[in-house]
C-alpha atoms as a PDB file:
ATOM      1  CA  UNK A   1     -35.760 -15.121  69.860  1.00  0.00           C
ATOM      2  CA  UNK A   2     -35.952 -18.335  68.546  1.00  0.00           C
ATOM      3  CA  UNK A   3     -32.916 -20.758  67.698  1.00  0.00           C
ATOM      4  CA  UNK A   4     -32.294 -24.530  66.615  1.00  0.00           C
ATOM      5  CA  UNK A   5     -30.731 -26.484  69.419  1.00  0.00           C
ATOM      6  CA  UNK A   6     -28.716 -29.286  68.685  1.00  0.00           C
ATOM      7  CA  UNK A   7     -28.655 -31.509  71.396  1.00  0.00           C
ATOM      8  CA  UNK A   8     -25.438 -33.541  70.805  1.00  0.00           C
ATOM      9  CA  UNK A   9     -23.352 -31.079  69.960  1.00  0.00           C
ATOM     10  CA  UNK A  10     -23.309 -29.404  73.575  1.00  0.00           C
ATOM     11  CA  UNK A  11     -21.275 -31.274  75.765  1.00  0.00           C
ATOM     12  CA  UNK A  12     -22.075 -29.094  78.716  1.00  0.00           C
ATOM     13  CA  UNK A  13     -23.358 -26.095  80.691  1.00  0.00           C
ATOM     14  CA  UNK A  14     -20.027 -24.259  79.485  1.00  0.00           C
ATOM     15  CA  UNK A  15     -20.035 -25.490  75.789  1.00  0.00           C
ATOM     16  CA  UNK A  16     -23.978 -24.232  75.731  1.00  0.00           C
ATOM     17  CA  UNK A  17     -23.112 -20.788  77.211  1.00  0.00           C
ATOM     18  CA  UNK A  18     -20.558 -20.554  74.583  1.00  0.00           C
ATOM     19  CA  UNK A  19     -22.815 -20.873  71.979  1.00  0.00           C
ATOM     20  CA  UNK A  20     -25.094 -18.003  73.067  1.00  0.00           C
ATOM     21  CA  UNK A  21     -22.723 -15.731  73.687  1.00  0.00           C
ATOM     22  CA  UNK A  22     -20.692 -16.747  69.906  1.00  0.00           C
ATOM     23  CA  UNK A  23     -24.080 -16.457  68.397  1.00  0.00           C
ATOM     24  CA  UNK A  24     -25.404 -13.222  69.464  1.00  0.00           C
ATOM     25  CA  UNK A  25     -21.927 -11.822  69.144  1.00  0.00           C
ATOM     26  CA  UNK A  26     -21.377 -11.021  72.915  1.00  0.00           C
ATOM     27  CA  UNK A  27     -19.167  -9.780  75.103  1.00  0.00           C
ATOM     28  CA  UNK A  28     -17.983 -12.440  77.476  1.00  0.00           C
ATOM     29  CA  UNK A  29     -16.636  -9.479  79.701  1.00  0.00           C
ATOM     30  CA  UNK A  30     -19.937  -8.041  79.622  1.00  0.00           C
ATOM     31  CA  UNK A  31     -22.684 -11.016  79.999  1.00  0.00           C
ATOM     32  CA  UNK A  32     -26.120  -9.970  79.646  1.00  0.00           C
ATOM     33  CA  UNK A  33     -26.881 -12.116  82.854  1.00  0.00           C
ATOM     34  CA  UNK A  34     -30.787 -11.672  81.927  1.00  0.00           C
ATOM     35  CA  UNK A  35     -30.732 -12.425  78.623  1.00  0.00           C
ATOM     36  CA  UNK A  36     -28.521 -15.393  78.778  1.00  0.00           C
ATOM     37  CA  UNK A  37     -30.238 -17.109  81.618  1.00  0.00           C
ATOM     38  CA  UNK A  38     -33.546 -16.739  79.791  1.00  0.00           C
ATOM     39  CA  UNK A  39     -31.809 -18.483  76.862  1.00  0.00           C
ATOM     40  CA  UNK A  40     -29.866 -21.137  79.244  1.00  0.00           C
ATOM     41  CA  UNK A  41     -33.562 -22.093  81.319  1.00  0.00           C
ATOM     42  CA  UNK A  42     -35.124 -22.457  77.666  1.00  0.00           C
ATOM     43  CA  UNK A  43     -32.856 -25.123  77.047  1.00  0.00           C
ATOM     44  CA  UNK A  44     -33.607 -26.751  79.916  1.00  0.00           C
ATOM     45  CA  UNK A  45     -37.056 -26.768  79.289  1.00  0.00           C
ATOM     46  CA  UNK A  46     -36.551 -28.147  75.832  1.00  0.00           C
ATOM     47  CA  UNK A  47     -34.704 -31.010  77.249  1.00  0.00           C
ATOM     48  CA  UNK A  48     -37.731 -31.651  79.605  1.00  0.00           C
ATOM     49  CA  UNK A  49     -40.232 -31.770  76.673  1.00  0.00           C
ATOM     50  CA  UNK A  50     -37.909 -34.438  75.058  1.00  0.00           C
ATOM     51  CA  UNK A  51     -37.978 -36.661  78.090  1.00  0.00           C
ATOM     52  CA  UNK A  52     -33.969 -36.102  78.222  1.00  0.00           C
ATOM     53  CA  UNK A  53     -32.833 -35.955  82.035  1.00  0.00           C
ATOM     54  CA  UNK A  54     -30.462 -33.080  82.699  1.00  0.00           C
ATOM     55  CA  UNK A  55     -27.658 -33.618  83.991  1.00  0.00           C
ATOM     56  CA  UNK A  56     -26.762 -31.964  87.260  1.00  0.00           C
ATOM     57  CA  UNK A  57     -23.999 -29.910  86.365  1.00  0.00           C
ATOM     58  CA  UNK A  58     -26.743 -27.861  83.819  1.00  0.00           C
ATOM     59  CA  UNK A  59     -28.927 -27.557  87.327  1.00  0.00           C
ATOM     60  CA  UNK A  60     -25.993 -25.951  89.125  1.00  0.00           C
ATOM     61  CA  UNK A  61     -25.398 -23.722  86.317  1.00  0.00           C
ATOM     62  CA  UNK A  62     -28.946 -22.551  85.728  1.00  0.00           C
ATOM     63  CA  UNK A  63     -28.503 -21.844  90.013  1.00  0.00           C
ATOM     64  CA  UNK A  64     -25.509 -19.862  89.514  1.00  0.00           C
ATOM     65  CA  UNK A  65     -27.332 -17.589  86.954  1.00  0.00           C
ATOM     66  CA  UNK A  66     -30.302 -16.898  88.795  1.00  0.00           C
ATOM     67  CA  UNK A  67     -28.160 -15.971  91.690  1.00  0.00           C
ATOM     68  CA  UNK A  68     -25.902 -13.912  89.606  1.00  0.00           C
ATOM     69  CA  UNK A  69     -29.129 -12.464  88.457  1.00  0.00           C
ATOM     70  CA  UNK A  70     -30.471 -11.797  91.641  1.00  0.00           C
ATOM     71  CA  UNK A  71     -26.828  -9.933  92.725  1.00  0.00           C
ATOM     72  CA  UNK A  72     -27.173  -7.528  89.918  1.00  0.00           C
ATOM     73  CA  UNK A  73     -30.467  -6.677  90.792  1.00  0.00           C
ATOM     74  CA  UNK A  74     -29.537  -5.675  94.145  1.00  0.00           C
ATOM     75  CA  UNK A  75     -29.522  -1.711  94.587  1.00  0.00           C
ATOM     76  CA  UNK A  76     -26.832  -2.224  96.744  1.00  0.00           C
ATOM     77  CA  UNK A  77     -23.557  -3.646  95.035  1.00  0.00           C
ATOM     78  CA  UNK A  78     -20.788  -5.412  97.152  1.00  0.00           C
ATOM     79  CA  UNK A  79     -17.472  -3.521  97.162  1.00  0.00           C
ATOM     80  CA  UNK A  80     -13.803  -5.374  97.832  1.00  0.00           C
ATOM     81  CA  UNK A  81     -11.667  -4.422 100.622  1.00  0.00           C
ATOM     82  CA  UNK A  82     -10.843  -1.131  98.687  1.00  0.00           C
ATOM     83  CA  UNK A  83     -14.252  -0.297  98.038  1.00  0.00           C
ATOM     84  CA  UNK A  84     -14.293  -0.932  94.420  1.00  0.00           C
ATOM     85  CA  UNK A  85     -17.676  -2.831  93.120  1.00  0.00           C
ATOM     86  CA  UNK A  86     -17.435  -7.052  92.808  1.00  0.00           C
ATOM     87  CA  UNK A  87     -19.175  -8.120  89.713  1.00  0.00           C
ATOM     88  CA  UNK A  88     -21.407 -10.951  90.727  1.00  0.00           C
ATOM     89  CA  UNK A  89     -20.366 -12.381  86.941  1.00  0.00           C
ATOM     90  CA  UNK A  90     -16.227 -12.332  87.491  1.00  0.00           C
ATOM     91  CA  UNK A  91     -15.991 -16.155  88.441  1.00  0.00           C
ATOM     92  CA  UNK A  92     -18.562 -16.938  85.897  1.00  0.00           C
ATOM     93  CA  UNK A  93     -16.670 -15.244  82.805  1.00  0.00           C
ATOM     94  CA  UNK A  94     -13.310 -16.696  84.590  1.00  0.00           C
ATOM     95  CA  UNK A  95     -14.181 -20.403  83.855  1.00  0.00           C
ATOM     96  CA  UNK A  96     -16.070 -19.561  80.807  1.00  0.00           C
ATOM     97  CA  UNK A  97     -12.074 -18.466  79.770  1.00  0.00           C
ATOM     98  CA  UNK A  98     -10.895 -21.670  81.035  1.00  0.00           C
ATOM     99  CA  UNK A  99     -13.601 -23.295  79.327  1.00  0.00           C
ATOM    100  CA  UNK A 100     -12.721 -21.763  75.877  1.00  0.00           C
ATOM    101  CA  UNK A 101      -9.146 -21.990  76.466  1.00  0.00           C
ATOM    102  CA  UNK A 102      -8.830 -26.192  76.536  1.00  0.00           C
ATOM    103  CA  UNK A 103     -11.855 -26.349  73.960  1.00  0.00           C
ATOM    104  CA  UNK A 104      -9.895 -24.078  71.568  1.00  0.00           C
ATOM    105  CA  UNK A 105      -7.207 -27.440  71.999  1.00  0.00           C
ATOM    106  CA  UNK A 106      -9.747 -30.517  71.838  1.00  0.00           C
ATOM    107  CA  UNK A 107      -9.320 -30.950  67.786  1.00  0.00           C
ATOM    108  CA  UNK A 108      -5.568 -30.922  67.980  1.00  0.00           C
ATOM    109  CA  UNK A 109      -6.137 -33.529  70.585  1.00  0.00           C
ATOM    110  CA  UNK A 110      -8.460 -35.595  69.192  1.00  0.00           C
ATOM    111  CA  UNK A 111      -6.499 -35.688  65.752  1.00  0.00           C
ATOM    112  CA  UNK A 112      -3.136 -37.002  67.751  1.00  0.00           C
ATOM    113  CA  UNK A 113      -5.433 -39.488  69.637  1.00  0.00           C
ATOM    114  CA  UNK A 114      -6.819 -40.419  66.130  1.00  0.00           C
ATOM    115  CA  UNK A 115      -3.106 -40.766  64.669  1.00  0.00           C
ATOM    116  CA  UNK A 116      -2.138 -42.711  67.943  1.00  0.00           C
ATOM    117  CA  UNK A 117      -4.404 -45.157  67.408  1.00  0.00           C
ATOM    118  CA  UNK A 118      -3.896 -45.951  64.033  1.00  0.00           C
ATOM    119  CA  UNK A 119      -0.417 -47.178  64.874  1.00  0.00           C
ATOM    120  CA  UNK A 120       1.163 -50.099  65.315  1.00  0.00           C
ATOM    121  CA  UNK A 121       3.929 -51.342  67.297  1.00  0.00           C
ATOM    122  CA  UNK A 122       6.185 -54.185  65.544  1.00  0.00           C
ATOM    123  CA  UNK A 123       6.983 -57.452  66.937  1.00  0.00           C
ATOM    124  CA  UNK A 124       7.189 -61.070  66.583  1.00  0.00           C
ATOM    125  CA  UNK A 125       3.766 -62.235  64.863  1.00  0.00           C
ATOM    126  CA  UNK A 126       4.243 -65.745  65.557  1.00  0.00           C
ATOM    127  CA  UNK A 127       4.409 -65.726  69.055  1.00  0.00           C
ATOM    128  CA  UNK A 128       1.476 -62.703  69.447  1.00  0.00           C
ATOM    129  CA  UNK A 129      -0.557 -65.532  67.516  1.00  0.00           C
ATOM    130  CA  UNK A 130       0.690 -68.267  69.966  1.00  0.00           C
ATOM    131  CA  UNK A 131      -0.533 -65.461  73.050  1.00  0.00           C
ATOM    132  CA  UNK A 132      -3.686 -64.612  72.008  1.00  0.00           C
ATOM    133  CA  UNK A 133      -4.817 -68.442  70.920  1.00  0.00           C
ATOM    134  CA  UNK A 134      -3.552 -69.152  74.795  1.00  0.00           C
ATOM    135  CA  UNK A 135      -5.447 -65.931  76.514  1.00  0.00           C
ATOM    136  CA  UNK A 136      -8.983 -67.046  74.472  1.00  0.00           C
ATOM    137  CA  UNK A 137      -8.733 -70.799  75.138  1.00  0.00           C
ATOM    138  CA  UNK A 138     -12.619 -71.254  76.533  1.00  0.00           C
ATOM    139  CA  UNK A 139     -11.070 -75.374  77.771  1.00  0.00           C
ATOM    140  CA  UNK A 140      -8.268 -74.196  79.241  1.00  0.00           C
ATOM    141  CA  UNK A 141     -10.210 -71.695  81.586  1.00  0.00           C
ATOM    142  CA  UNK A 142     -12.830 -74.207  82.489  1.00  0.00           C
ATOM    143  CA  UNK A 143     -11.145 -76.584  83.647  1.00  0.00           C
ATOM    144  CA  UNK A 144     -10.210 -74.526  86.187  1.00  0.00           C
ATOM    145  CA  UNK A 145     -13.389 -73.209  87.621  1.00  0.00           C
ATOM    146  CA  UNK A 146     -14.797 -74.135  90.479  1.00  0.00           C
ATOM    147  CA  UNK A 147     -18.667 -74.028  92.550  1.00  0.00           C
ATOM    148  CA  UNK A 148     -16.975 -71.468  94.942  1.00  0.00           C
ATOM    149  CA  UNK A 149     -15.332 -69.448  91.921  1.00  0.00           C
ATOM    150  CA  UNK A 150     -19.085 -69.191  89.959  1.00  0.00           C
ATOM    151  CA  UNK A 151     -20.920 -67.971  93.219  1.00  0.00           C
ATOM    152  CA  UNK A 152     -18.240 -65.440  94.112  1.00  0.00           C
ATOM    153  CA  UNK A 153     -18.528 -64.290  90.278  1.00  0.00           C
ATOM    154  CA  UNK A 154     -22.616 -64.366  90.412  1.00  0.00           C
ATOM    155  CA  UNK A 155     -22.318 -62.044  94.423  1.00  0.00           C
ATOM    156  CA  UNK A 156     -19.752 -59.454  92.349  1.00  0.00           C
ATOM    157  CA  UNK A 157     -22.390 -59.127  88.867  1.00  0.00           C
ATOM    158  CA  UNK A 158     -25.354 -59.112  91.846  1.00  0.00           C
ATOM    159  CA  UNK A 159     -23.419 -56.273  93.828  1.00  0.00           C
ATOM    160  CA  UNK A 160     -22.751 -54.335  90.910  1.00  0.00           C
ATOM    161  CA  UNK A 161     -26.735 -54.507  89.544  1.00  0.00           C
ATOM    162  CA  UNK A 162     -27.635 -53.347  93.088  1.00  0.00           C
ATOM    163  CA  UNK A 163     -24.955 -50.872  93.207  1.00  0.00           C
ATOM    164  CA  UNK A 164     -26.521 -49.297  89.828  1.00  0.00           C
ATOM    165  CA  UNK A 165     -30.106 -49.662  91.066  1.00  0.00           C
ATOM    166  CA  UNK A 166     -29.460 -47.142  94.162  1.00  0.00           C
ATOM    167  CA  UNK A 167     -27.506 -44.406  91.709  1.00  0.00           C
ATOM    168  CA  UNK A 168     -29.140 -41.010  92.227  1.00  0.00           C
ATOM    169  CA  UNK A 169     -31.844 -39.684  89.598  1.00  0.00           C
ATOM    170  CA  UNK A 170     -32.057 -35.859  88.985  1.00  0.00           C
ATOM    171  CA  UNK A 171     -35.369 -34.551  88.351  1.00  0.00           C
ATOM    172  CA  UNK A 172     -36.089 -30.943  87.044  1.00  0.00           C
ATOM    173  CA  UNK A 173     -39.662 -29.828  88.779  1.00  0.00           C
ATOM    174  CA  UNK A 174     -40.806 -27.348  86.217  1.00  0.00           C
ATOM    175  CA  UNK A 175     -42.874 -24.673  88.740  1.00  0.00           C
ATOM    176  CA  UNK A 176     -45.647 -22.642  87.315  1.00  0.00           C
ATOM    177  CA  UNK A 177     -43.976 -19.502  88.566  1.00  0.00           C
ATOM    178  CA  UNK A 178     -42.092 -16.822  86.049  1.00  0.00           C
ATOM    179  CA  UNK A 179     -40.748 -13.245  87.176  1.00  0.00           C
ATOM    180  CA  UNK A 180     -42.786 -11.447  84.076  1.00  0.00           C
ATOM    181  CA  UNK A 181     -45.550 -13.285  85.963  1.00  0.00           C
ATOM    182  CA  UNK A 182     -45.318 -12.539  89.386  1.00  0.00           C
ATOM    183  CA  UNK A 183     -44.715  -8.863  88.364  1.00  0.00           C
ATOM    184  CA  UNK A 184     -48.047  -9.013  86.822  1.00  0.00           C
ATOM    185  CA  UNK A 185     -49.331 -10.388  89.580  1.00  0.00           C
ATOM    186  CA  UNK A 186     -47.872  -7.819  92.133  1.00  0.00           C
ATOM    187  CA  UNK A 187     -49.047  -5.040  89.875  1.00  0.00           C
ATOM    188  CA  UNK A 188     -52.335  -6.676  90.050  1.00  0.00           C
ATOM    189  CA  UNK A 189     -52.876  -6.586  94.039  1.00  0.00           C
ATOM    190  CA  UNK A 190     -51.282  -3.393  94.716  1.00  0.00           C
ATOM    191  CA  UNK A 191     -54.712  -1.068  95.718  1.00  0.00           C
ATOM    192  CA  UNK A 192     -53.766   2.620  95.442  1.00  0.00           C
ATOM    193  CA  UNK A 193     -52.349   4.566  98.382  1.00  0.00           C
ATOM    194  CA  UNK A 194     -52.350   0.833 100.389  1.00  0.00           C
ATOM    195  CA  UNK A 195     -49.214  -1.052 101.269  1.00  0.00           C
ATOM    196  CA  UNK A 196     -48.617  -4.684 100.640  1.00  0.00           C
ATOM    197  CA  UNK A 197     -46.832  -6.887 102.911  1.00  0.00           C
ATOM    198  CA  UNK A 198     -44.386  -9.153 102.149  1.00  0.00           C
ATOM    199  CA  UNK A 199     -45.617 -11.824 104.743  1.00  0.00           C
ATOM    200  CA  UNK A 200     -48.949 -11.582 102.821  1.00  0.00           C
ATOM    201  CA  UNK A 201     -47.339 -12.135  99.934  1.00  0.00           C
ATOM    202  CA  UNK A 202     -45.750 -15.802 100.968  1.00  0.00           C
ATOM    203  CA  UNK A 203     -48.963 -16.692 102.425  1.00  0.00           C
ATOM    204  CA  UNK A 204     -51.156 -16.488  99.329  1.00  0.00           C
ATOM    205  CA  UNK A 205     -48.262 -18.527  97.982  1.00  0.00           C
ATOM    206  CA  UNK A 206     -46.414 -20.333 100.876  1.00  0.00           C
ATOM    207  CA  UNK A 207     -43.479 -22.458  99.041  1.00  0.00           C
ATOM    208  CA  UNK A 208     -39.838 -21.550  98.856  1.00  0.00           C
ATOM    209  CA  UNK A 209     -39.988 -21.352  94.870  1.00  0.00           C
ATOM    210  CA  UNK A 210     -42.994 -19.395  95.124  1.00  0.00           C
ATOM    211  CA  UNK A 211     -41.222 -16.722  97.838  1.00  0.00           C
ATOM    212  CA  UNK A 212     -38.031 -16.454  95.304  1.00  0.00           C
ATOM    213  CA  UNK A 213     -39.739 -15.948  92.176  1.00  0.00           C
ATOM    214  CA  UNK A 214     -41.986 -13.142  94.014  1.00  0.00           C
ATOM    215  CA  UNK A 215     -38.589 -11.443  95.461  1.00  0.00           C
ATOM    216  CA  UNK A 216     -37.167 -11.244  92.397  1.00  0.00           C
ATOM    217  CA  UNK A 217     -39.921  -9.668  90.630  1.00  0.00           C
ATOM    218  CA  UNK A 218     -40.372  -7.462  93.618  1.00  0.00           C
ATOM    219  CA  UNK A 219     -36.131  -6.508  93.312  1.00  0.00           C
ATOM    220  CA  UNK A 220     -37.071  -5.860  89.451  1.00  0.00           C
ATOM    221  CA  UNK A 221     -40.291  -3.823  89.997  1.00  0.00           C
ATOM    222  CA  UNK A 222     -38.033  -1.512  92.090  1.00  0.00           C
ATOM    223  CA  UNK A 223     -35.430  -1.053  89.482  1.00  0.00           C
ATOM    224  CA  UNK A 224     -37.905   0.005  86.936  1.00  0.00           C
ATOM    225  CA  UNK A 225     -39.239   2.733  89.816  1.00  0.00           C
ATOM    226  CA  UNK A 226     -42.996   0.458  89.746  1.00  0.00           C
ATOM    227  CA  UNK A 227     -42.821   0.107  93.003  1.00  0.00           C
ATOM    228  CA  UNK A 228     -41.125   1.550  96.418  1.00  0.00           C
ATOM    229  CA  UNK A 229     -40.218   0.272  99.688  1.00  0.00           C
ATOM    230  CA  UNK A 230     -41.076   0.604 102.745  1.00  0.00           C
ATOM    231  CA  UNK A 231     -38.919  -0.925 105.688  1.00  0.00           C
ATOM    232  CA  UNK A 232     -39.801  -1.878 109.200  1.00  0.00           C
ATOM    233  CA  UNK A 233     -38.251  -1.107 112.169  1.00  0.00           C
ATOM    234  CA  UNK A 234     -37.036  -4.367 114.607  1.00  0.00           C
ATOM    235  CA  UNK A 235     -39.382  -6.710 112.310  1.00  0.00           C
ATOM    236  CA  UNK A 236     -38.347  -9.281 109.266  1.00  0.00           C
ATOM    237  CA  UNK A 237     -40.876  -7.667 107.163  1.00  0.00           C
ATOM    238  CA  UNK A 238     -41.096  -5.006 104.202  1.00  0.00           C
ATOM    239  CA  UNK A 239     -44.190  -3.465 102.790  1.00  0.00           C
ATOM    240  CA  UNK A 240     -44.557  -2.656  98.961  1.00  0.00           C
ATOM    241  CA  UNK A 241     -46.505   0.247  97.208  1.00  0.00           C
ATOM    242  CA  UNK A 242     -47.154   1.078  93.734  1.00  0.00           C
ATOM    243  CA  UNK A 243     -45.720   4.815  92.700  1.00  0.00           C
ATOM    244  CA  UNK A 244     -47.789   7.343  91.175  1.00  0.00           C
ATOM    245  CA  UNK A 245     -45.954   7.101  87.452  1.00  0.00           C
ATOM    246  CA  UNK A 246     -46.963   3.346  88.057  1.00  0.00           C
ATOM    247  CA  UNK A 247     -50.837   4.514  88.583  1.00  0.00           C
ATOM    248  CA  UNK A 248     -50.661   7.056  85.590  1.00  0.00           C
ATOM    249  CA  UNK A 249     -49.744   4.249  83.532  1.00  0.00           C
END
């Protein structure tokens, strides 16, 4: 699906989540966690192609999703201390309320800052006049400054460049790696009636990116029954095999 994306008008991750979900009508009970995190990393993306550096709270958020993601994928849910089912998506749809809650209030605020500011306390205009002639007298302030007073001013402006100069940069890596892709992929190497190891796997791609993209694809090849499992016994490793429905096809 494609959409318009005005840049300025989101003012974060929240504000941009808000829009997909107000736009396609959703239920923020009930996130689509796939659909939404497809729309929330195309954003992202966008922003890259204008040269815009994200800002680190949209790099958490796009985190949290995928890992929400992942957690739903899972065919094994976590249960509470009475055994009822956690949805990975509760404290995500709990600030999203927040969220809404104090946006739903920013107008009203910004029209009583507007009417704030527009006012203006009386008082004696004479003697303001005689203050702020006083507090901008350029000869009056020089005759007071000193060698000593210039050098400590030029070490604070020097400290503060420096202190700018070492401020963190964020940098979005965009990794050739997709889960449609490495499903494909998977599909691809699979031989009839031979397993695939998981090990193998990493090494014909051995970075960390790499290893989650192809778990994830391998969590979502199992849900649509592509694919089955096969565990080891005292050994970090899984093997992978295609099913027959998946050969028929």
């Amino acid at each position: 699906m494609s959409f318009e994306i005005k840049l300025p008008f989101f003012q974060g991750p929240f504000d941009l989540l808000l829009f997909f979900i107000q736009r396609d009508e959703l239920d923020i009970y009930d996130i689509p966690i796939t659909n939404i995190t497809v729309d929330f990393l195309d954003y992202l993306h966008q922003l890259k192609e204008m040269n815009i550096e994200v800002a680190s709270e949209f790099i958490l958020v796009a985190a949290t999703l995928m890992r929400i993601k992942a957690k739903m994928l899972l065919p094994r849910p976590v249960l509470d201390e009475d055994g009822n089912e956690i949805d990975p998506r509760k404290d995500l749809v709990k600030h999203l309320l927040e969220y809404k809650k104090y946006k739903s209030v920013l107008t009203q605020l910004q029209e009583m800052e507007l009417d704030r500011s527009q006012r203006e306390h009386r008082g004696n205009s004479k003697s303001e006049i005689r203050y702020l002639s006083a507090s901008t007298n350029v000869e009056a302030e020089l005759q007071d400054v000193d060698l000593y007073k210039l050098l400590k001013t030029f070490q604070r402006a020097m400290a503060r460049f420096e202190n700018e100069q070492q401020q963190p940069v964020h940098k979005v890596v965009q990794y050739p790696y997709s889960i449609e892709g490495q499903k494909d992929i998977l599909l691809r190497d699979l031989v009839p009636g031979l397993k695939l190891s998981f090990v193998d796997i990493m090494e014909k791609q051995a970075n960390k990116i790499a290893v989650i993209f192809n778990f994830l694809a391998i969590l979502e090849l199992l849900q649509l029954r592509l694919i089955t499992l096969h565990l080891g016994i005292g050994f970090n490793n899984f093997w992978i095999e295609k099913l027959e429905e998946a050969l028929v096809d």
